[in-house]
C-alpha atoms as a PDB file:
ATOM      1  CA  UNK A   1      -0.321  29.980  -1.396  1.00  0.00           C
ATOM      2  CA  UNK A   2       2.849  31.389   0.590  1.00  0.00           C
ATOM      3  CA  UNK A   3       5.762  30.109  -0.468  1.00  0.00           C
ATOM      4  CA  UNK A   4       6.038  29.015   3.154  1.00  0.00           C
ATOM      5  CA  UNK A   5       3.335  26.849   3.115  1.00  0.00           C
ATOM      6  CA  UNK A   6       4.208  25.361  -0.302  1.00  0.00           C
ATOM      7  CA  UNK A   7       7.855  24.543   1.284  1.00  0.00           C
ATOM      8  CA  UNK A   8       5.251  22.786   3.864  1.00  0.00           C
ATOM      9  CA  UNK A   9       3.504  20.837   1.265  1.00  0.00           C
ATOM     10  CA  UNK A  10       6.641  20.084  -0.692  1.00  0.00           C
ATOM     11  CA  UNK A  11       8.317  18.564   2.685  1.00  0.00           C
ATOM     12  CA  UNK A  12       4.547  16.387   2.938  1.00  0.00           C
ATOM     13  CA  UNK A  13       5.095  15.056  -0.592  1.00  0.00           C
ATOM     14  CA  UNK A  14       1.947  16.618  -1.562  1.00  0.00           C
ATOM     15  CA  UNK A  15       0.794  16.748  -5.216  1.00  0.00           C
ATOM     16  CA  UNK A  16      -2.860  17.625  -5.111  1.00  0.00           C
ATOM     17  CA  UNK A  17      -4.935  15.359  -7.772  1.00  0.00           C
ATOM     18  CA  UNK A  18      -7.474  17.202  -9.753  1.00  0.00           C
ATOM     19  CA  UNK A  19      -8.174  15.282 -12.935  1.00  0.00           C
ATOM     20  CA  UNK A  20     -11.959  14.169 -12.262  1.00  0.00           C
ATOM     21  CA  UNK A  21     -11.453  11.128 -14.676  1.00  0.00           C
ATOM     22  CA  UNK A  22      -9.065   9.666 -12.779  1.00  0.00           C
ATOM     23  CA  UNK A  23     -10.525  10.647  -9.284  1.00  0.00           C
ATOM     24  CA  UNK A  24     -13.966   8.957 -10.339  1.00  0.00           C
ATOM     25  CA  UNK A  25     -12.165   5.661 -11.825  1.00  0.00           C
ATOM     26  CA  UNK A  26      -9.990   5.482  -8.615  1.00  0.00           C
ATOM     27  CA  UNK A  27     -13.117   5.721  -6.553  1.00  0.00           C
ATOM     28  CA  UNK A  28     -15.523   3.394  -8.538  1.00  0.00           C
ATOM     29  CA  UNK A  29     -13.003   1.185  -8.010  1.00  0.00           C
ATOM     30  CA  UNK A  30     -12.198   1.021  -4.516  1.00  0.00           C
ATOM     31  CA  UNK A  31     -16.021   1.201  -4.055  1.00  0.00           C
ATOM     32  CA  UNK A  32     -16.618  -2.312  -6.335  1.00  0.00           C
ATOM     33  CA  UNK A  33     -14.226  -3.829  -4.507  1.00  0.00           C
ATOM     34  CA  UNK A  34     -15.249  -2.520  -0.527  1.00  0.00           C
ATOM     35  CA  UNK A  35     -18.985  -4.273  -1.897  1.00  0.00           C
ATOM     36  CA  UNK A  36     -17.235  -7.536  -3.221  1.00  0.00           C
ATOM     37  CA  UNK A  37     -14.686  -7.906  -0.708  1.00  0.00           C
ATOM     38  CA  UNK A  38     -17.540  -7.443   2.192  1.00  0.00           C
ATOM     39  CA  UNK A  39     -15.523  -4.569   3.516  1.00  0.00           C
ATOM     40  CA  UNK A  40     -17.078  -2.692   6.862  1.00  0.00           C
ATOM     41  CA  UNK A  41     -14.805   0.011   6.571  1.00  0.00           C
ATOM     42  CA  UNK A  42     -13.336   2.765   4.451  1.00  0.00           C
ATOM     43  CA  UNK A  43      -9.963   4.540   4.835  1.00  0.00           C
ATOM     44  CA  UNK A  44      -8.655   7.032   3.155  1.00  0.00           C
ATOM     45  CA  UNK A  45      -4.864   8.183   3.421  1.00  0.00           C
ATOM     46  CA  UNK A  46      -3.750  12.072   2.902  1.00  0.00           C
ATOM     47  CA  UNK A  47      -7.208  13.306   1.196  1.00  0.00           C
ATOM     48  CA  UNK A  48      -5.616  16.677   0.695  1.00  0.00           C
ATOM     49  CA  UNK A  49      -8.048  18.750  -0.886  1.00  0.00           C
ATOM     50  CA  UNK A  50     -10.729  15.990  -1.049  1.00  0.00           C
ATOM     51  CA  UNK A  51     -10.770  15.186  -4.541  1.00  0.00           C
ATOM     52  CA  UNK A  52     -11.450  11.897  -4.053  1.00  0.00           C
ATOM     53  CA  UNK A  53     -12.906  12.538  -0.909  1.00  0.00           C
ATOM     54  CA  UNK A  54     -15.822  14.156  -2.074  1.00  0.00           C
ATOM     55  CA  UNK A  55     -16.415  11.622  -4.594  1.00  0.00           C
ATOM     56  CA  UNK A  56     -16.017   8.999  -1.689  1.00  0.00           C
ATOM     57  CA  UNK A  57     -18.968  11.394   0.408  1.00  0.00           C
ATOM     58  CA  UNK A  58     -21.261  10.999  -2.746  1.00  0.00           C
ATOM     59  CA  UNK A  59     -21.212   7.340  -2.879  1.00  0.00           C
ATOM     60  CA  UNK A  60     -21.816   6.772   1.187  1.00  0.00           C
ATOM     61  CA  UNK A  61     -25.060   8.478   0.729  1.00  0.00           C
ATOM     62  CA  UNK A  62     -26.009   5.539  -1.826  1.00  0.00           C
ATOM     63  CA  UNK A  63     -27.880   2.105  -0.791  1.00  0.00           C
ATOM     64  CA  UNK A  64     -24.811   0.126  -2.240  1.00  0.00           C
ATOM     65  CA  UNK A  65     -22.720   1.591   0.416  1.00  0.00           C
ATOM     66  CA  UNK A  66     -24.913   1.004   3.378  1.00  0.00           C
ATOM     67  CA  UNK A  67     -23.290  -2.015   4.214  1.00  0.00           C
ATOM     68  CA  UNK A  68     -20.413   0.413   5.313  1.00  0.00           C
ATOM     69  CA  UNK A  69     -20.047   1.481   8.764  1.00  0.00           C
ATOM     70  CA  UNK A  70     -16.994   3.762   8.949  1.00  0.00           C
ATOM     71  CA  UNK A  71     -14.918   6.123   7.028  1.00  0.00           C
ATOM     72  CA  UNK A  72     -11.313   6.941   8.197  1.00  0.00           C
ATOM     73  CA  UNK A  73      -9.320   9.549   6.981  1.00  0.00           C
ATOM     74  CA  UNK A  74      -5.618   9.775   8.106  1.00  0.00           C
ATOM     75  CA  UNK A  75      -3.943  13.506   7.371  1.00  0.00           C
ATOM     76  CA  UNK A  76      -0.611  14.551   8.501  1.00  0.00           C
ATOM     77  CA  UNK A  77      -1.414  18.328   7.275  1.00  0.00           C
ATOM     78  CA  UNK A  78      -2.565  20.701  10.161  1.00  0.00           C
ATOM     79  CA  UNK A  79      -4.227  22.819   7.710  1.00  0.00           C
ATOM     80  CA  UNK A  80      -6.089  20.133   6.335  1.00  0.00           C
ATOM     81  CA  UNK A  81      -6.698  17.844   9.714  1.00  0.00           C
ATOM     82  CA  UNK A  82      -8.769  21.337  10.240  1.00  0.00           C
ATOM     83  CA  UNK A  83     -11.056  21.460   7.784  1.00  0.00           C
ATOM     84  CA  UNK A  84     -11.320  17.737   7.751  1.00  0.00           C
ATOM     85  CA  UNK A  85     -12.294  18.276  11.318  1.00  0.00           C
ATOM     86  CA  UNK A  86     -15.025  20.013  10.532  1.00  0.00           C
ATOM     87  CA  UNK A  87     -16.171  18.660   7.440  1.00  0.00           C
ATOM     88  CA  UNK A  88     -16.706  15.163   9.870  1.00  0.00           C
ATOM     89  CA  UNK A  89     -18.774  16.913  12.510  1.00  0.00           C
ATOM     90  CA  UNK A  90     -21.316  18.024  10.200  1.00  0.00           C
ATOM     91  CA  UNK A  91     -21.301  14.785   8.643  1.00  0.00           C
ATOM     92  CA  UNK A  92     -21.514  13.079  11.872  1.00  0.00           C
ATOM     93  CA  UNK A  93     -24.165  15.397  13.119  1.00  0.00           C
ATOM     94  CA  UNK A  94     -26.250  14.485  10.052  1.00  0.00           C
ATOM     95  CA  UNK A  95     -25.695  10.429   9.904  1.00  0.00           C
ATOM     96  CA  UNK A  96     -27.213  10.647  13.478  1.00  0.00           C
ATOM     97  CA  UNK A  97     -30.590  11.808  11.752  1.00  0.00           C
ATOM     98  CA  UNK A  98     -30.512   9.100   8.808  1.00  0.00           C
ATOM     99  CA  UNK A  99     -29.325  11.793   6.021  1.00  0.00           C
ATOM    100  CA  UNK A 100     -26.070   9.845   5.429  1.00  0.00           C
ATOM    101  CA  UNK A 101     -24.637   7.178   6.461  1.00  0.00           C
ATOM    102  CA  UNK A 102     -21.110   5.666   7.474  1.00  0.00           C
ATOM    103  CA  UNK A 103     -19.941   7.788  10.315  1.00  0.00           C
ATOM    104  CA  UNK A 104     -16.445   9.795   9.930  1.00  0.00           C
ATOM    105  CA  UNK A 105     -13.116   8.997  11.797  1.00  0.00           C
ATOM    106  CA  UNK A 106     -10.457  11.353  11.186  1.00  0.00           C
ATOM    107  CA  UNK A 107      -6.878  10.363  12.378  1.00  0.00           C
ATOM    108  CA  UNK A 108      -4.478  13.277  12.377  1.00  0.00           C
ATOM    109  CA  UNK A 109      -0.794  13.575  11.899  1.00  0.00           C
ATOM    110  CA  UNK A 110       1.838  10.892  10.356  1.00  0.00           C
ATOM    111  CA  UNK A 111      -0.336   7.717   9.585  1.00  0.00           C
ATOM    112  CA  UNK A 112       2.682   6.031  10.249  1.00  0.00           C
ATOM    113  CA  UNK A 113       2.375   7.066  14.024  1.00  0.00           C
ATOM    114  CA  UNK A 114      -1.154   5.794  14.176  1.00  0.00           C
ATOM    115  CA  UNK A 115      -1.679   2.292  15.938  1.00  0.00           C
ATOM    116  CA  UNK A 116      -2.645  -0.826  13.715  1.00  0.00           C
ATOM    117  CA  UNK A 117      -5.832  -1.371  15.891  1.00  0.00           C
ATOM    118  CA  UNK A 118      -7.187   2.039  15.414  1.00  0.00           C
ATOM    119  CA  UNK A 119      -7.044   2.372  11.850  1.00  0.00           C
ATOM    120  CA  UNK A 120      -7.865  -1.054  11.370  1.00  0.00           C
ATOM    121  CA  UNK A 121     -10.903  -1.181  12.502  1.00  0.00           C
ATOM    122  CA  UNK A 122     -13.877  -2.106  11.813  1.00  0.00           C
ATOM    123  CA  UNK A 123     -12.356  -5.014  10.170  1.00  0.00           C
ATOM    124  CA  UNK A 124     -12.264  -5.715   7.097  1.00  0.00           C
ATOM    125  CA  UNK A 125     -11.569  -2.719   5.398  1.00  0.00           C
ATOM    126  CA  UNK A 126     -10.630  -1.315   1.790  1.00  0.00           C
ATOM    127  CA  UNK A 127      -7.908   1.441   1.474  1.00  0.00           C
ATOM    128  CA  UNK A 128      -7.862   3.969  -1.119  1.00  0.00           C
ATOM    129  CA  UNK A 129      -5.516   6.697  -1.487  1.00  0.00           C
ATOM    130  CA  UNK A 130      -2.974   9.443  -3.394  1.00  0.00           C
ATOM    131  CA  UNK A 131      -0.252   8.155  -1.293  1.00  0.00           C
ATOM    132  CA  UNK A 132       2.750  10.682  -0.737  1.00  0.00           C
ATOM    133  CA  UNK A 133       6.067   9.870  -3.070  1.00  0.00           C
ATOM    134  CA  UNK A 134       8.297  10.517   0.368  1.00  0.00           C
ATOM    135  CA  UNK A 135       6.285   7.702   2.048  1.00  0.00           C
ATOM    136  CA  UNK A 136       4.331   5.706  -0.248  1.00  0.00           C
ATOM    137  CA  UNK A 137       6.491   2.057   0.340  1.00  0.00           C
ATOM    138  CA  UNK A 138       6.403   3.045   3.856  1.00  0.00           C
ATOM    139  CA  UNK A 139       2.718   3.355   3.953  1.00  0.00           C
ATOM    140  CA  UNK A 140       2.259  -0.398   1.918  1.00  0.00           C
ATOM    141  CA  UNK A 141       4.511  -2.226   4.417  1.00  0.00           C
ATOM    142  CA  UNK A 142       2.574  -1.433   6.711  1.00  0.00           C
ATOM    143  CA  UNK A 143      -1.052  -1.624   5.232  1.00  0.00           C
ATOM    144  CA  UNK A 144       0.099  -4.956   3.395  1.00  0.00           C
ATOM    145  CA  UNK A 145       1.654  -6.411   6.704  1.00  0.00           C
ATOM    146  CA  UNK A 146       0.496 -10.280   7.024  1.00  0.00           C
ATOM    147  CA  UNK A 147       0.632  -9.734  10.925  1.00  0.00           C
ATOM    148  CA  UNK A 148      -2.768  -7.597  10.428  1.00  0.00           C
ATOM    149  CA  UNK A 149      -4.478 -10.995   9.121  1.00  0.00           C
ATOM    150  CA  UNK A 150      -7.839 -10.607   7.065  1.00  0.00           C
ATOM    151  CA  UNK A 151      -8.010  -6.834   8.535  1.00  0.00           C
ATOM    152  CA  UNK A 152      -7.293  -5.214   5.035  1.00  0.00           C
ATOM    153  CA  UNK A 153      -9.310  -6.918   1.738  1.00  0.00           C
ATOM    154  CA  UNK A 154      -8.166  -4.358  -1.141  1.00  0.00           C
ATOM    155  CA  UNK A 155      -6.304  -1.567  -1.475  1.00  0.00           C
ATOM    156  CA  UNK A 156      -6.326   1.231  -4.383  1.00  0.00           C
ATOM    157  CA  UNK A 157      -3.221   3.098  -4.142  1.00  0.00           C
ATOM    158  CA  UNK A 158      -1.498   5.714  -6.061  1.00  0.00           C
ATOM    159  CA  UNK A 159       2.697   5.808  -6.451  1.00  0.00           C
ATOM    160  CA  UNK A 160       5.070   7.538  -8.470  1.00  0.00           C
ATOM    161  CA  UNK A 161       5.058   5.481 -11.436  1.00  0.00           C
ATOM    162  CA  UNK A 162       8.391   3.611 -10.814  1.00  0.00           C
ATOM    163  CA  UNK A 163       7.690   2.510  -7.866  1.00  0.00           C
ATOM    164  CA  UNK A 164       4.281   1.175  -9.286  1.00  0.00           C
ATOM    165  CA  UNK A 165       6.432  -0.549 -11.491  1.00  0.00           C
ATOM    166  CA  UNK A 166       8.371  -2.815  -8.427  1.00  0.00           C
ATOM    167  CA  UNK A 167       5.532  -3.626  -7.439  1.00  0.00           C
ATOM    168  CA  UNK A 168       4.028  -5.264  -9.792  1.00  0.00           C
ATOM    169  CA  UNK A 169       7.457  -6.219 -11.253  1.00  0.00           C
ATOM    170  CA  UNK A 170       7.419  -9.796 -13.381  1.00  0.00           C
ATOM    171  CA  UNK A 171      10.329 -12.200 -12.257  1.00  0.00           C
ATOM    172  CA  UNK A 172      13.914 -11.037 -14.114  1.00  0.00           C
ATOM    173  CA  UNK A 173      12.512  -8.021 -15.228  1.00  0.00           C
ATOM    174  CA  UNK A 174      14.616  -4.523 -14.718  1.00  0.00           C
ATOM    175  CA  UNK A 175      12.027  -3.557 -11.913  1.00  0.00           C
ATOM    176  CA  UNK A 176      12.019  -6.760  -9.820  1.00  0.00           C
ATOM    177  CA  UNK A 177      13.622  -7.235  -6.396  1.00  0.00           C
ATOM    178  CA  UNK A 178      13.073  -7.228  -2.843  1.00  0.00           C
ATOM    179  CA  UNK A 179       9.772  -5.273  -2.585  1.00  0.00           C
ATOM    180  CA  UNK A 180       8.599  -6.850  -5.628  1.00  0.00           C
ATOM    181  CA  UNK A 181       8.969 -10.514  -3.946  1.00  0.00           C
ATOM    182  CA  UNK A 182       7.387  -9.315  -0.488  1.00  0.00           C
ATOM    183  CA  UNK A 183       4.810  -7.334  -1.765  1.00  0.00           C
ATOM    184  CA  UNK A 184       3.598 -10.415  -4.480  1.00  0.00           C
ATOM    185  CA  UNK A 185       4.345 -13.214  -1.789  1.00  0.00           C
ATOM    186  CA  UNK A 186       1.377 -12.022  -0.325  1.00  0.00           C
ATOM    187  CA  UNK A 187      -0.583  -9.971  -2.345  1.00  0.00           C
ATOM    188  CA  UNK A 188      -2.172  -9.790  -5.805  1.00  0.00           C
ATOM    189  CA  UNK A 189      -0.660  -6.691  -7.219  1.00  0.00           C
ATOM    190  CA  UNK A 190      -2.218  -5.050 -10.925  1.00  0.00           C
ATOM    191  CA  UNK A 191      -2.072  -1.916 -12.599  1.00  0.00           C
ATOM    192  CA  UNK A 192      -5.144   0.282 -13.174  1.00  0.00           C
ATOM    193  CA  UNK A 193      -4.287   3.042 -14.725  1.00  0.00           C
ATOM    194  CA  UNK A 194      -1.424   5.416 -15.667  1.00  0.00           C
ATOM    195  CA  UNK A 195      -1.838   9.216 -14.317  1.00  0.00           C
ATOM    196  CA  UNK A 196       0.252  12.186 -16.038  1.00  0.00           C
ATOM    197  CA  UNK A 197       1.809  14.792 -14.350  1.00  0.00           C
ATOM    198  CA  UNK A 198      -1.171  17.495 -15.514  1.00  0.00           C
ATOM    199  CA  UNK A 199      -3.451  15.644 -13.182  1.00  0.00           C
ATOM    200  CA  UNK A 200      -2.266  17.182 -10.242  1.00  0.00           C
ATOM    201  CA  UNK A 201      -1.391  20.382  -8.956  1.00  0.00           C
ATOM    202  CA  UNK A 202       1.409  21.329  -8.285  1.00  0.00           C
ATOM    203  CA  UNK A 203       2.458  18.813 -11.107  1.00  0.00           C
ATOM    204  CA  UNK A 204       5.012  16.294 -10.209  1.00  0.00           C
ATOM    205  CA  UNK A 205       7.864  15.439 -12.548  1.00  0.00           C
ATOM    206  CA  UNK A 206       6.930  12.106 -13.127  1.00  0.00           C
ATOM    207  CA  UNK A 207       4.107   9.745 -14.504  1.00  0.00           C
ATOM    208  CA  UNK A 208       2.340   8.354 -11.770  1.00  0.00           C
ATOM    209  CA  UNK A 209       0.534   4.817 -11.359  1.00  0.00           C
ATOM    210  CA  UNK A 210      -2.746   3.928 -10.224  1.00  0.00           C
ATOM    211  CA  UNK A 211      -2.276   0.380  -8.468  1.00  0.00           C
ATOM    212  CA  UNK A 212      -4.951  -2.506  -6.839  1.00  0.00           C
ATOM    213  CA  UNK A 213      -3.792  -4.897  -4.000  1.00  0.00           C
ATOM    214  CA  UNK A 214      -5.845  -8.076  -3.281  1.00  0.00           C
ATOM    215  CA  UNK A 215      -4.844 -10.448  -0.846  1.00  0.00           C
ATOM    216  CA  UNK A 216      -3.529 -14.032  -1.736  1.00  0.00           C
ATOM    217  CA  UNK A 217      -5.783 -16.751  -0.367  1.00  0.00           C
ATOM    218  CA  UNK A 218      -2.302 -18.350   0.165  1.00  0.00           C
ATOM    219  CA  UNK A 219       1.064 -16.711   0.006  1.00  0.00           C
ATOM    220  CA  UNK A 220       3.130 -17.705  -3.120  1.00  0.00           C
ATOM    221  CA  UNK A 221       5.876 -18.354  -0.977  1.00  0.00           C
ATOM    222  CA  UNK A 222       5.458 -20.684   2.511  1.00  0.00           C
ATOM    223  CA  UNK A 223       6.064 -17.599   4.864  1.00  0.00           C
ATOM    224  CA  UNK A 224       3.428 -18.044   8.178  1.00  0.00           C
ATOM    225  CA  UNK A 225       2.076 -14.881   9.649  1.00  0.00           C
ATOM    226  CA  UNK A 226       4.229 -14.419  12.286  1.00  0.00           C
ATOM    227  CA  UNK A 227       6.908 -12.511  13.587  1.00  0.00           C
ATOM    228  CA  UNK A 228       9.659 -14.523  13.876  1.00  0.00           C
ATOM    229  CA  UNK A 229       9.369 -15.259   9.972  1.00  0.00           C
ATOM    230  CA  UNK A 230       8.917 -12.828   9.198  1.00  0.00           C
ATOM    231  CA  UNK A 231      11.570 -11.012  10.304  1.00  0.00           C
ATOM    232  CA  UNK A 232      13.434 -13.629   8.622  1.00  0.00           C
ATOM    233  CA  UNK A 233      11.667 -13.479   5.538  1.00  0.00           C
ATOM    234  CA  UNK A 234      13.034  -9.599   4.925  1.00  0.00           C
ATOM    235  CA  UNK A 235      16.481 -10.449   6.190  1.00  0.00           C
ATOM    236  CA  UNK A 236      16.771 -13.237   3.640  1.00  0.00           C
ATOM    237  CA  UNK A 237      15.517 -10.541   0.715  1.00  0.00           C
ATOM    238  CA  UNK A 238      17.723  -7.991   2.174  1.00  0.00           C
ATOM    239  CA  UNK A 239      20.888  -9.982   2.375  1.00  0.00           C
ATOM    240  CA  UNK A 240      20.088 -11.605  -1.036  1.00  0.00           C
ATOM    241  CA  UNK A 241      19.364  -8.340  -3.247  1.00  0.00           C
ATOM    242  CA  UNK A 242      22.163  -6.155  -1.038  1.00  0.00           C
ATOM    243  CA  UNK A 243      24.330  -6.399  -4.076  1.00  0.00           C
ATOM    244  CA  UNK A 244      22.051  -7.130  -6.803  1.00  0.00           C
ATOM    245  CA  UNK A 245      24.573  -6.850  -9.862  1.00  0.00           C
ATOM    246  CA  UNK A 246      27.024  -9.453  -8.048  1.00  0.00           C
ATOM    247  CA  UNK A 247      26.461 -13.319  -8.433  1.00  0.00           C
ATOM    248  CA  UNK A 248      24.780 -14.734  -5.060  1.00  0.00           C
ATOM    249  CA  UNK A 249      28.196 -16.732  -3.706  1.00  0.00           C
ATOM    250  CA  UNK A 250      30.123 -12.875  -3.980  1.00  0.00           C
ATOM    251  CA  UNK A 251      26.733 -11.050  -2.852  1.00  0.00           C
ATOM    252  CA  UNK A 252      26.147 -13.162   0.139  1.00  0.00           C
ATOM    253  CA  UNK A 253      27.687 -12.948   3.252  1.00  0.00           C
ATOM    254  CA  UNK A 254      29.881 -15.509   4.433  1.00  0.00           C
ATOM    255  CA  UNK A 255      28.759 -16.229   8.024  1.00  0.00           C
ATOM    256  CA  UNK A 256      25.172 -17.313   8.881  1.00  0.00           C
ATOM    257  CA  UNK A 257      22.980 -19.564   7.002  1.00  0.00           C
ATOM    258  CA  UNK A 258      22.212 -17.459   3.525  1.00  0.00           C
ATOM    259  CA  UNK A 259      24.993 -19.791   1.393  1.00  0.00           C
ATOM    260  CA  UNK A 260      24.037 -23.087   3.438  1.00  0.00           C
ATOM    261  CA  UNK A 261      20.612 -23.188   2.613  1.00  0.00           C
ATOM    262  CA  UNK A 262      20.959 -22.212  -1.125  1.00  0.00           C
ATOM    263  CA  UNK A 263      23.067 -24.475  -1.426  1.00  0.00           C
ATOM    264  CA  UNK A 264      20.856 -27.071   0.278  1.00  0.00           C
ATOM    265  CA  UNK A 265      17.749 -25.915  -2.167  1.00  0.00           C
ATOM    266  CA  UNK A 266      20.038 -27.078  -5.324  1.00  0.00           C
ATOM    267  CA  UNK A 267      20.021 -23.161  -6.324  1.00  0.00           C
ATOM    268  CA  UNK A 268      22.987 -22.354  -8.522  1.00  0.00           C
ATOM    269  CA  UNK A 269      25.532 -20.095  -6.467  1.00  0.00           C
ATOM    270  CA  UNK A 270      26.195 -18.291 -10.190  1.00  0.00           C
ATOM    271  CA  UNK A 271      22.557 -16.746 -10.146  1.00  0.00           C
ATOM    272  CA  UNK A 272      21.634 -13.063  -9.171  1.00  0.00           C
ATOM    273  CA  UNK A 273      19.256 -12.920  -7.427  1.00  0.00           C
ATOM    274  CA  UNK A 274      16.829 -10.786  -9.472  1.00  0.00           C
ATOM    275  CA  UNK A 275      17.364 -14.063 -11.621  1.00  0.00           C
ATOM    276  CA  UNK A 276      15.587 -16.676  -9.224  1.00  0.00           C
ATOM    277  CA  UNK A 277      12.129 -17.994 -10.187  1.00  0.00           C
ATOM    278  CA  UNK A 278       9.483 -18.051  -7.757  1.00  0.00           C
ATOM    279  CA  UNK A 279       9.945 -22.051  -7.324  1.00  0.00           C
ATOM    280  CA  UNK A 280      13.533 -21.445  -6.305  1.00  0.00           C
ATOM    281  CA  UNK A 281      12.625 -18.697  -3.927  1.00  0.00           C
ATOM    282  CA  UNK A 282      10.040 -21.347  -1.986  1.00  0.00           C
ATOM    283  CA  UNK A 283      12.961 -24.031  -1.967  1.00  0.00           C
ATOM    284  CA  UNK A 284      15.710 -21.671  -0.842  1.00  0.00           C
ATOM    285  CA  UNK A 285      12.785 -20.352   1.707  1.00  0.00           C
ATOM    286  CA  UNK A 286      12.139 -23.837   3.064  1.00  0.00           C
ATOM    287  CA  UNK A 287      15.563 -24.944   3.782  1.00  0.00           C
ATOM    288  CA  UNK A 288      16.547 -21.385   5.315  1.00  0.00           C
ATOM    289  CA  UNK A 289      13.328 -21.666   8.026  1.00  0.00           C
ATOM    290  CA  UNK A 290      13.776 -25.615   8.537  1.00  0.00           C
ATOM    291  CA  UNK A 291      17.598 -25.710   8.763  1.00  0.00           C
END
């Protein structure tokens, strides 16, 4: 490869995964869970080189799969939007005669770009992917967005290990904070396996994390799907873990309703908040939205 193009691939985040163990565990996986969670589609973010892509081909020619009836792939490399390109047509061109099955969307360019409804659809769907480091939070906000309702059942997704580890963060842990409470307000976060650098190529310089996302039947904390709420939701997590190291009363600003309502809840003004359980987090939550 030029060095050019690896600049190119570098700028993508792109670490292509080529340990087979891992590829087939990541895909068994997301395939369990697309058959238990009733799941009509299939998307895959940044395939790269299709190691888990091929893999993902393998299983849609199987009965256990039939009950799928699309596979997405989202690729923001030219190169590889190409050869994806083409890869679908003769796919496509073959599902029309009954040889496979589970016709091929491919969505090109920054998945971030690409509209909720188009992606989303056919609904529900399972998500499965080596996201890039660069974007990899970016990409869960908005796959794990309650505004998309029931549209997304399980996700298997792949992070540089720390930020695996917010995630899935336990309360007053090192790793917990803001992304830890959205993310576990609404979602079921677990780890399935760690991935080493020698599993991809180019290698990165860090361990890597292999994580599953199932939706809550209920959120842990009272936040309704909508906008408005949400909105004000994120501020309150913002403003509350801005300065995480400083007791809340010093941390908090001094206008609007952030000190009111924690004060309200019976919430110690002494805490930090990386030190709040989830049942003070719920009462600070319900006298914020009802005050």
């Amino acid at each position: 490869m030029s060095s050019a193009a690896q600049l190119k691939r570098k700028a993508l985040g792109q670490h292509f995964l080529r340990d087979s163990n891992v590829c087939t565990k990541i895909v068994t996986q997301a395939f369990e869970l697309a058959h238990s969670t009733e799941s009509l589609g299939l998307l895959e973010i940044g395939p790269g080189k299709g190691a888990l892509t091929e893999l993902i081909f393998e299983e849609l020619q199987k009965k256990e799969s039939s009950h799928l009836i699309r596979f997405a792939i989202a690729e923001a490399d030219p190169e590889l939007v190409r050869h994806w390109d083409l890869r679908a047509q003769v796919w496509n061109e073959s599902s029309k005669t009954g040889k496979t099955r589970a016709p091929i969307v491919i969505f090109p360019g920054d998945f971030m770009q690409v509209p909720d409804e188009k992606w989303s659809t056919p609904s529900p769907l399972t998500v499965v992917s080596n996201l890039p480091y660069s974007s990899g939070t970016a990409i869960t906000t908005k796959l794990a967005s309650p505004l998309l309702g029931d549209s997304v059942r399980a996700m298997v997704l792949m992070y540089q290990a720390e930020v695996a580890q917010r995630l899935r963060a336990e309360p007053k842990s090192k790793d917990w904070g803001s992304l830890s409470i959205w993310t576990q307000t609404f979602w079921d976060v677990s780890k399935l396996l760690v991935v080493p650098p020698k599993a991809f190529n180019p290698p990165p310089k860090v361990m890597s994390e292999v994580v599953v996302f199932l939706p809550r039947k209920e959120p842990r904390i009272a936040v309704a799907r909508e906008a408005s709420e949400l909105a004000l939701f994120e501020k309150l997590l913002k403003v509350s873990f801005a300065h995480r190291r400083k007791m809340l009363r010093a941390g908090l600003p001094k206008d609007g309703p952030w000190l009111k309502s924690l004060q309200a809840a019976g919430i110690s003004e002494q805490l930090r908040a990386e030190a709040l359980t989830w049942e003070q987090w719920s009462a600070w939550w319900n006298e914020l939205k009802n005050g």
